[in-house]
C-alpha atoms as a PDB file:
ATOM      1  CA  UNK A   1       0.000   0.000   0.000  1.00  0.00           C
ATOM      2  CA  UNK A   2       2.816   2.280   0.704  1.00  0.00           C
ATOM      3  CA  UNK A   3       4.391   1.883  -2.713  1.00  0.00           C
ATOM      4  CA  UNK A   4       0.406   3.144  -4.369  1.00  0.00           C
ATOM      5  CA  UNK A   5       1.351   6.555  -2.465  1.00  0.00           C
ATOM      6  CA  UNK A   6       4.110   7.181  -3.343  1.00  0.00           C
ATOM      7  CA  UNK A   7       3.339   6.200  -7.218  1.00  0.00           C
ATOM      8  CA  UNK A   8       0.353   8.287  -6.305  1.00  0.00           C
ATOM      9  CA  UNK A   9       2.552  11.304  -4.705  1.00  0.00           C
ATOM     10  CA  UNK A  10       4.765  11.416  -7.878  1.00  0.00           C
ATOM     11  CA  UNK A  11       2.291  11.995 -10.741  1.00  0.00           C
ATOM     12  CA  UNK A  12       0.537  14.482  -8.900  1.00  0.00           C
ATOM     13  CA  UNK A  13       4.164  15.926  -8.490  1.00  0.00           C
ATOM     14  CA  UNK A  14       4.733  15.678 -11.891  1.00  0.00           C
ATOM     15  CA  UNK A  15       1.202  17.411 -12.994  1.00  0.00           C
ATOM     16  CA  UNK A  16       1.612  19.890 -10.685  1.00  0.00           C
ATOM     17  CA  UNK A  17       5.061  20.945 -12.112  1.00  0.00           C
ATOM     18  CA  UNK A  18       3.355  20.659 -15.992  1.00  0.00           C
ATOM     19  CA  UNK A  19       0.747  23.099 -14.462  1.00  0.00           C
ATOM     20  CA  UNK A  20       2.782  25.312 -12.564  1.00  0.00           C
ATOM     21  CA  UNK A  21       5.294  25.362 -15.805  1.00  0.00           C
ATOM     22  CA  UNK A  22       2.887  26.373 -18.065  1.00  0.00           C
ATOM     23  CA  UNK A  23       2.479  25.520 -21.775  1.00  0.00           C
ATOM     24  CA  UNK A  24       4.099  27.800 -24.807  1.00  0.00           C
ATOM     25  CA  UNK A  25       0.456  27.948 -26.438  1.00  0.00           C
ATOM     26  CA  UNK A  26      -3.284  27.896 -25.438  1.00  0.00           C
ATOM     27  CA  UNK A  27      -4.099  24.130 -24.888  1.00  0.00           C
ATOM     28  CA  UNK A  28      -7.697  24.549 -26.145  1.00  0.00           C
ATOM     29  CA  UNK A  29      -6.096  25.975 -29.654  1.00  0.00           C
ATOM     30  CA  UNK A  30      -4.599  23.449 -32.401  1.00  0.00           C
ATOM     31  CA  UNK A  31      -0.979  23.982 -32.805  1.00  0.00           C
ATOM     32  CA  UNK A  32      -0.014  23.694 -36.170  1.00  0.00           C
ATOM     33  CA  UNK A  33       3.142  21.582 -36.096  1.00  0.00           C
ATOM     34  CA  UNK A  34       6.130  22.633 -38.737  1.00  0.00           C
ATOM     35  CA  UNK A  35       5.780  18.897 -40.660  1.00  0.00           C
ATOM     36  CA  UNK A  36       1.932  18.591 -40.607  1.00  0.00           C
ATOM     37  CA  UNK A  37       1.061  18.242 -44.554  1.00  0.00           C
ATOM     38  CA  UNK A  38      -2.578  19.395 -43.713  1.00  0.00           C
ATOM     39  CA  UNK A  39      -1.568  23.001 -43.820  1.00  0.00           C
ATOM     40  CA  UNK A  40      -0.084  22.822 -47.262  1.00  0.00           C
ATOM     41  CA  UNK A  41      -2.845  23.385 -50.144  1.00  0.00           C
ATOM     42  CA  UNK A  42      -1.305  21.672 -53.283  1.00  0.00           C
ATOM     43  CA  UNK A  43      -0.582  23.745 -56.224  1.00  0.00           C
ATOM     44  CA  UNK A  44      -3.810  22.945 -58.486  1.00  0.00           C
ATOM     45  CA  UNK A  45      -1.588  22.326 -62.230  1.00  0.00           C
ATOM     46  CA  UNK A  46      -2.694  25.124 -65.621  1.00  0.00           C
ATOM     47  CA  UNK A  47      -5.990  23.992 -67.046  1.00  0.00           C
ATOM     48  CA  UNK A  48      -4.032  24.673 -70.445  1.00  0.00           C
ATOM     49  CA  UNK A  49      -1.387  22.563 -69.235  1.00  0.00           C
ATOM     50  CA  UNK A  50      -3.729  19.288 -67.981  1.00  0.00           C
ATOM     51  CA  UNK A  51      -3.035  17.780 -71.886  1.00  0.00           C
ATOM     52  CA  UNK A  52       0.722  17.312 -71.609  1.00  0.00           C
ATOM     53  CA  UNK A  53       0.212  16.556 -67.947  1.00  0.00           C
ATOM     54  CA  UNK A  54      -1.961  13.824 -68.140  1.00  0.00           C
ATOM     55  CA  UNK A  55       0.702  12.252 -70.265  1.00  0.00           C
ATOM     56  CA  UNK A  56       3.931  11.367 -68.666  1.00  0.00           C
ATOM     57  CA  UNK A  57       6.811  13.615 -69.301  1.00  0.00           C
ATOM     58  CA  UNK A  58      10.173  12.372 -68.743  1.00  0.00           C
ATOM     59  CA  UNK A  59      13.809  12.465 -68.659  1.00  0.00           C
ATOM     60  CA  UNK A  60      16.821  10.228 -68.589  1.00  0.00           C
ATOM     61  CA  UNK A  61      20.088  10.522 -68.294  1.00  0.00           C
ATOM     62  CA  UNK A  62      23.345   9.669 -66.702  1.00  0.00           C
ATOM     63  CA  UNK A  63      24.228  12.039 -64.311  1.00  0.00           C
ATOM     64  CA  UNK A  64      28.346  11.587 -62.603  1.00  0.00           C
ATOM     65  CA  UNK A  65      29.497  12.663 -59.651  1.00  0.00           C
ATOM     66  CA  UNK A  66      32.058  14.961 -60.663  1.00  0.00           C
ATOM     67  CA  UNK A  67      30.345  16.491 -63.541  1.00  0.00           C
ATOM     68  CA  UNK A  68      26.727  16.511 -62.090  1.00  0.00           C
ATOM     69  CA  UNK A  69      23.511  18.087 -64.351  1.00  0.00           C
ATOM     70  CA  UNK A  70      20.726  18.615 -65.663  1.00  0.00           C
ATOM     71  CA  UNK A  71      17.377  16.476 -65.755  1.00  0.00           C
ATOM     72  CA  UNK A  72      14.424  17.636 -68.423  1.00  0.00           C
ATOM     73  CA  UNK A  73      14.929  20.805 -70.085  1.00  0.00           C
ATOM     74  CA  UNK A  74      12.952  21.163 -73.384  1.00  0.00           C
ATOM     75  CA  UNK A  75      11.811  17.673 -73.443  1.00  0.00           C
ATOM     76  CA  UNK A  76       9.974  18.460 -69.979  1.00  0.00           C
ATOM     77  CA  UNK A  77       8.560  21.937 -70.889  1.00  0.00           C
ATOM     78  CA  UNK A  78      11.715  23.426 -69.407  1.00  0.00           C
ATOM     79  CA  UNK A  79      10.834  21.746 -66.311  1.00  0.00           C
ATOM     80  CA  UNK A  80      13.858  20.449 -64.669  1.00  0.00           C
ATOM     81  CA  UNK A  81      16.406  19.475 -61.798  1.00  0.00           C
ATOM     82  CA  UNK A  82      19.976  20.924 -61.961  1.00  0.00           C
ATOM     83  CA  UNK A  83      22.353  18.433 -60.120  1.00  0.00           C
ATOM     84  CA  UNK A  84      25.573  20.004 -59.087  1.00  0.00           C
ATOM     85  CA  UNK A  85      29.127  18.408 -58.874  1.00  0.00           C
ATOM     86  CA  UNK A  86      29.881  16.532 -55.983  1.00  0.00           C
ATOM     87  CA  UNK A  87      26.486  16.076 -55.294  1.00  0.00           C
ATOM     88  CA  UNK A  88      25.615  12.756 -55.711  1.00  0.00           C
ATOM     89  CA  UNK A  89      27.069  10.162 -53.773  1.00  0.00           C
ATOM     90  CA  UNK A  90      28.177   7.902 -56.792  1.00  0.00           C
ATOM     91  CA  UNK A  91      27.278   8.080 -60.809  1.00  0.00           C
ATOM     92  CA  UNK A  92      23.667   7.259 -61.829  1.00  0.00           C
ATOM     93  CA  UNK A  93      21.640   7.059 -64.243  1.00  0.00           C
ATOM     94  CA  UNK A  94      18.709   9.071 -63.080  1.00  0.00           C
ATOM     95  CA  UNK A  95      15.198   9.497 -64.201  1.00  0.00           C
ATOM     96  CA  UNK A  96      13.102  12.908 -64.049  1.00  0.00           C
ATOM     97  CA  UNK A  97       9.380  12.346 -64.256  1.00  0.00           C
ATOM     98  CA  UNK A  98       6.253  15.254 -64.552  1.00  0.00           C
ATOM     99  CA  UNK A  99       3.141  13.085 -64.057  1.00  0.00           C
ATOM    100  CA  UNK A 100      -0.771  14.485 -62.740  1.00  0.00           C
ATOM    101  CA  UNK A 101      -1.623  13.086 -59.580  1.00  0.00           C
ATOM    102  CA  UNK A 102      -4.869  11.682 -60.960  1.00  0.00           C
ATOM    103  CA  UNK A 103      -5.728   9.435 -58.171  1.00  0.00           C
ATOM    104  CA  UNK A 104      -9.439  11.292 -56.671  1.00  0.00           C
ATOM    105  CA  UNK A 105      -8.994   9.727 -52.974  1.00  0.00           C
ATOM    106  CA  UNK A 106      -5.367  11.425 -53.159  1.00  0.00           C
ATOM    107  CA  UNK A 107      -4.699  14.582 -51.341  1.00  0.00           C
ATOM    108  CA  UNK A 108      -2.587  15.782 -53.912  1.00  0.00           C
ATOM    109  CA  UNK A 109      -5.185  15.214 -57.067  1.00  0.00           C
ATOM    110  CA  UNK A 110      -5.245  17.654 -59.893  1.00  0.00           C
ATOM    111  CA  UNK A 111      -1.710  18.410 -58.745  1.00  0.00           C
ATOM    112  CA  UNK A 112       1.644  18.199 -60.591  1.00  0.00           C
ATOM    113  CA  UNK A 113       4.442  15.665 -59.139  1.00  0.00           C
ATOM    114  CA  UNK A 114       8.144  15.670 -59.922  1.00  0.00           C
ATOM    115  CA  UNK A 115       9.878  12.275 -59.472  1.00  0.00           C
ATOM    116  CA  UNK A 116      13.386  12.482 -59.468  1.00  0.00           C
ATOM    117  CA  UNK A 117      14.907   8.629 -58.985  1.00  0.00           C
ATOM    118  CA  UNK A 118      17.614   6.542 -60.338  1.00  0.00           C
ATOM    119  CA  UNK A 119      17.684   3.266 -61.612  1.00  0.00           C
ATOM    120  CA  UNK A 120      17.709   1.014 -59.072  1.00  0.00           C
ATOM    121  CA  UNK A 121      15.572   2.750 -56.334  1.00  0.00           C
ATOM    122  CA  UNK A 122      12.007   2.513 -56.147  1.00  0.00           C
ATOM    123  CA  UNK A 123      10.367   6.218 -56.797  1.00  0.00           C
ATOM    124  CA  UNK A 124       9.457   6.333 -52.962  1.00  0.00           C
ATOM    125  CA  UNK A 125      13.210   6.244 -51.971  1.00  0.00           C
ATOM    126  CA  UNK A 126      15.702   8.963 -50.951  1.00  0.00           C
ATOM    127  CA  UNK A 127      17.932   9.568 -53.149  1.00  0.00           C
ATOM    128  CA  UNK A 128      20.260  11.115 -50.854  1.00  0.00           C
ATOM    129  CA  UNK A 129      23.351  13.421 -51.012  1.00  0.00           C
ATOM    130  CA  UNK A 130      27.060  13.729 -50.169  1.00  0.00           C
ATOM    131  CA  UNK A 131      27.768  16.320 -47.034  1.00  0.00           C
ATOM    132  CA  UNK A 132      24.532  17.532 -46.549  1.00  0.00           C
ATOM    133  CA  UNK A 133      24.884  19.046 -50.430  1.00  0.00           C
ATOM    134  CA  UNK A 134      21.380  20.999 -52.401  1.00  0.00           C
ATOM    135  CA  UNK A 135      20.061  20.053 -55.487  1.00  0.00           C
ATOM    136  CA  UNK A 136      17.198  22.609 -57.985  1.00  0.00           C
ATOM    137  CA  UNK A 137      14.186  22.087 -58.450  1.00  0.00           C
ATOM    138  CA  UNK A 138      12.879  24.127 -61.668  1.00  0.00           C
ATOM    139  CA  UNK A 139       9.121  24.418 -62.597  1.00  0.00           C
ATOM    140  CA  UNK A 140       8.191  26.522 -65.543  1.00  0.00           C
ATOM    141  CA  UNK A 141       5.601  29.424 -64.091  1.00  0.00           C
ATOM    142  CA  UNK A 142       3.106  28.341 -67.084  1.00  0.00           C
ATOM    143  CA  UNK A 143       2.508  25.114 -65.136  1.00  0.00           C
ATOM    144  CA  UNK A 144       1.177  26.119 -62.064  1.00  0.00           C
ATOM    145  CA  UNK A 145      -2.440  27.527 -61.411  1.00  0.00           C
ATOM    146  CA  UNK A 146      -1.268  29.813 -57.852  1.00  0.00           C
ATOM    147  CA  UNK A 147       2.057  30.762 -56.694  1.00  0.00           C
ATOM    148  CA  UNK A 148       3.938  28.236 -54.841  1.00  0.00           C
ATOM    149  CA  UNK A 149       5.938  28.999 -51.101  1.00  0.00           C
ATOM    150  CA  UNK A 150       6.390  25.660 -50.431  1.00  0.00           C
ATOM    151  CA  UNK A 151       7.423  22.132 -51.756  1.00  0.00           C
ATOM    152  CA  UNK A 152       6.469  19.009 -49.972  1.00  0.00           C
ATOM    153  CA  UNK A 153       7.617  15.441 -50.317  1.00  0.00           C
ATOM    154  CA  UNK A 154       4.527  13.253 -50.606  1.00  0.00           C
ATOM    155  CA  UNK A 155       6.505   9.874 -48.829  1.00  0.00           C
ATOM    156  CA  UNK A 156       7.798  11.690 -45.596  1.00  0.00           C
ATOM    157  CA  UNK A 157       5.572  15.201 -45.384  1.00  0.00           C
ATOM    158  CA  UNK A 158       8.835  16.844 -45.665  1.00  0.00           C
ATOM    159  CA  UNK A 159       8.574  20.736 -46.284  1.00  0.00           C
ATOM    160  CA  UNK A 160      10.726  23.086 -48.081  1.00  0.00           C
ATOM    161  CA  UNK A 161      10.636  26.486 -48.398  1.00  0.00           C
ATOM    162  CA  UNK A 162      12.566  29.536 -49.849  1.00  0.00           C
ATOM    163  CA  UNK A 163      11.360  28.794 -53.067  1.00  0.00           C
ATOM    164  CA  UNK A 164      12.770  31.822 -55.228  1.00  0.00           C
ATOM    165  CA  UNK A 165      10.960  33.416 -58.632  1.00  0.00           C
ATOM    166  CA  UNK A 166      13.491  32.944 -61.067  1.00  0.00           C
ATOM    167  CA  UNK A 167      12.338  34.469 -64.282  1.00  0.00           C
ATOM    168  CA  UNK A 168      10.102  32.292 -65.970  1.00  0.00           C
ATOM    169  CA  UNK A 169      10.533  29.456 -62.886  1.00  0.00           C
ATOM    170  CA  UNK A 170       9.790  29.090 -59.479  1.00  0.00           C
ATOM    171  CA  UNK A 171      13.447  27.297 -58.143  1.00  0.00           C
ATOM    172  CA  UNK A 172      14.038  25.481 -54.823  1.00  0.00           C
ATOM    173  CA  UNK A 173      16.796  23.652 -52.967  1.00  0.00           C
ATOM    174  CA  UNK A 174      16.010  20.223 -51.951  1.00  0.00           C
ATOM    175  CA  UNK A 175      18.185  18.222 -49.736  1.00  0.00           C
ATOM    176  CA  UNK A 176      17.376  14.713 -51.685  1.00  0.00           C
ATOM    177  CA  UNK A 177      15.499  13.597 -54.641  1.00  0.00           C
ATOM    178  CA  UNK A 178      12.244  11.278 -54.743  1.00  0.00           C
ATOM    179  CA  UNK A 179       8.371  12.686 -54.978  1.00  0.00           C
ATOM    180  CA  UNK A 180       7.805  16.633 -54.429  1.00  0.00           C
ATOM    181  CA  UNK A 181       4.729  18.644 -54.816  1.00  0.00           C
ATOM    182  CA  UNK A 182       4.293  22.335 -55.277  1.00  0.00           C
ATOM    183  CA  UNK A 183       2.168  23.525 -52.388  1.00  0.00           C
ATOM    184  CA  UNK A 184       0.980  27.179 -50.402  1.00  0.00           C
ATOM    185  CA  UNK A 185       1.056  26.988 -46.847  1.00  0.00           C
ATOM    186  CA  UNK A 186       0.270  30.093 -44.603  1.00  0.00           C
END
């Protein structure tokens, strides 16, 4: 019986000090947490651009660690990833994919994805880099429907920011390659 009070004496301890502490923010409120994916509103894609996207757009090539490069171009719409030297942790030959997430029970339908994989991985896998190195991410402004502030990675809820207007792109940094989505988030 003695060993129930003091189990009993030590939580009420510990709530007491919670209380007495305080929280940062109004319990009763949601806190919006920094990964929660439920903020971000996907990107919806150019109604004159659903044609090509409903078709798959890609591009393939091999990309070395010491040169590094660039995936799509023209042959994506001048939609594109620019890999830098020394980025990649060995030579691969990678694959850059535009494809309308057409799926209706998605949250992401009606939006455009970018797959960036290498042969060998499965599209849901990190690609990831050497010494915490950046990659670009390019999107041609005709593309999009809104102005983007934020890409997300649809496997981990991942969020980037800092995307930049870049003449006739939006451009971002991205610390690995698999599947992003261009999003707004408040």
């Amino acid at each position: 019986m003695r060993t129930f009070y003091r189990y009993l004496a030590l939580v009420l301890v510990s709530l007491l000090v919670v209380f007495a502490v305080g929280c940062e923010h109004n319990p009763v409120e949601p806190v919006a947490s920094e990964d929660n994916v439920t903020d971000v509103k996907p990107v919806p894609i150019n109604p004159e651009k659903l044609g090509l996207a409903k078709g798959v757009m890609s591009f393939a090539r091999y990309i070395t660690v010491w040169s590094g490069g660039k995936l799509g171009g023209p042959q994506t719409d001048y939609n594109y990833a620019e890999i830098p030297p020394f980025t990649l942790q060995k030579n691969m030959f990678m694959y850059f994919k535009l494809t309308l997430v057409e799926d209706t029970k998605s949250d992401y339908y009606g939006t455009l994805m970018y797959t960036i994989h290498a042969w060998g991985y499965d599209e849901a896998d990190l690609i990831p880099f050497r010494n915490e190195s950046k990659s670009w991410l390019y999107i041609n402004k005709d593309w999009l429907g809104a102005e983007p502030n934020v890409l997300v990675n649809i496997d981990t809820g991942e969020k980037v920011r800092g995307i930049e207007d870049y003449g006739r792109h939006y451009r971002v940094q991205v610390p690995h390659f698999s599947r992003w989505i261009w999003g707004i988030s408040d």
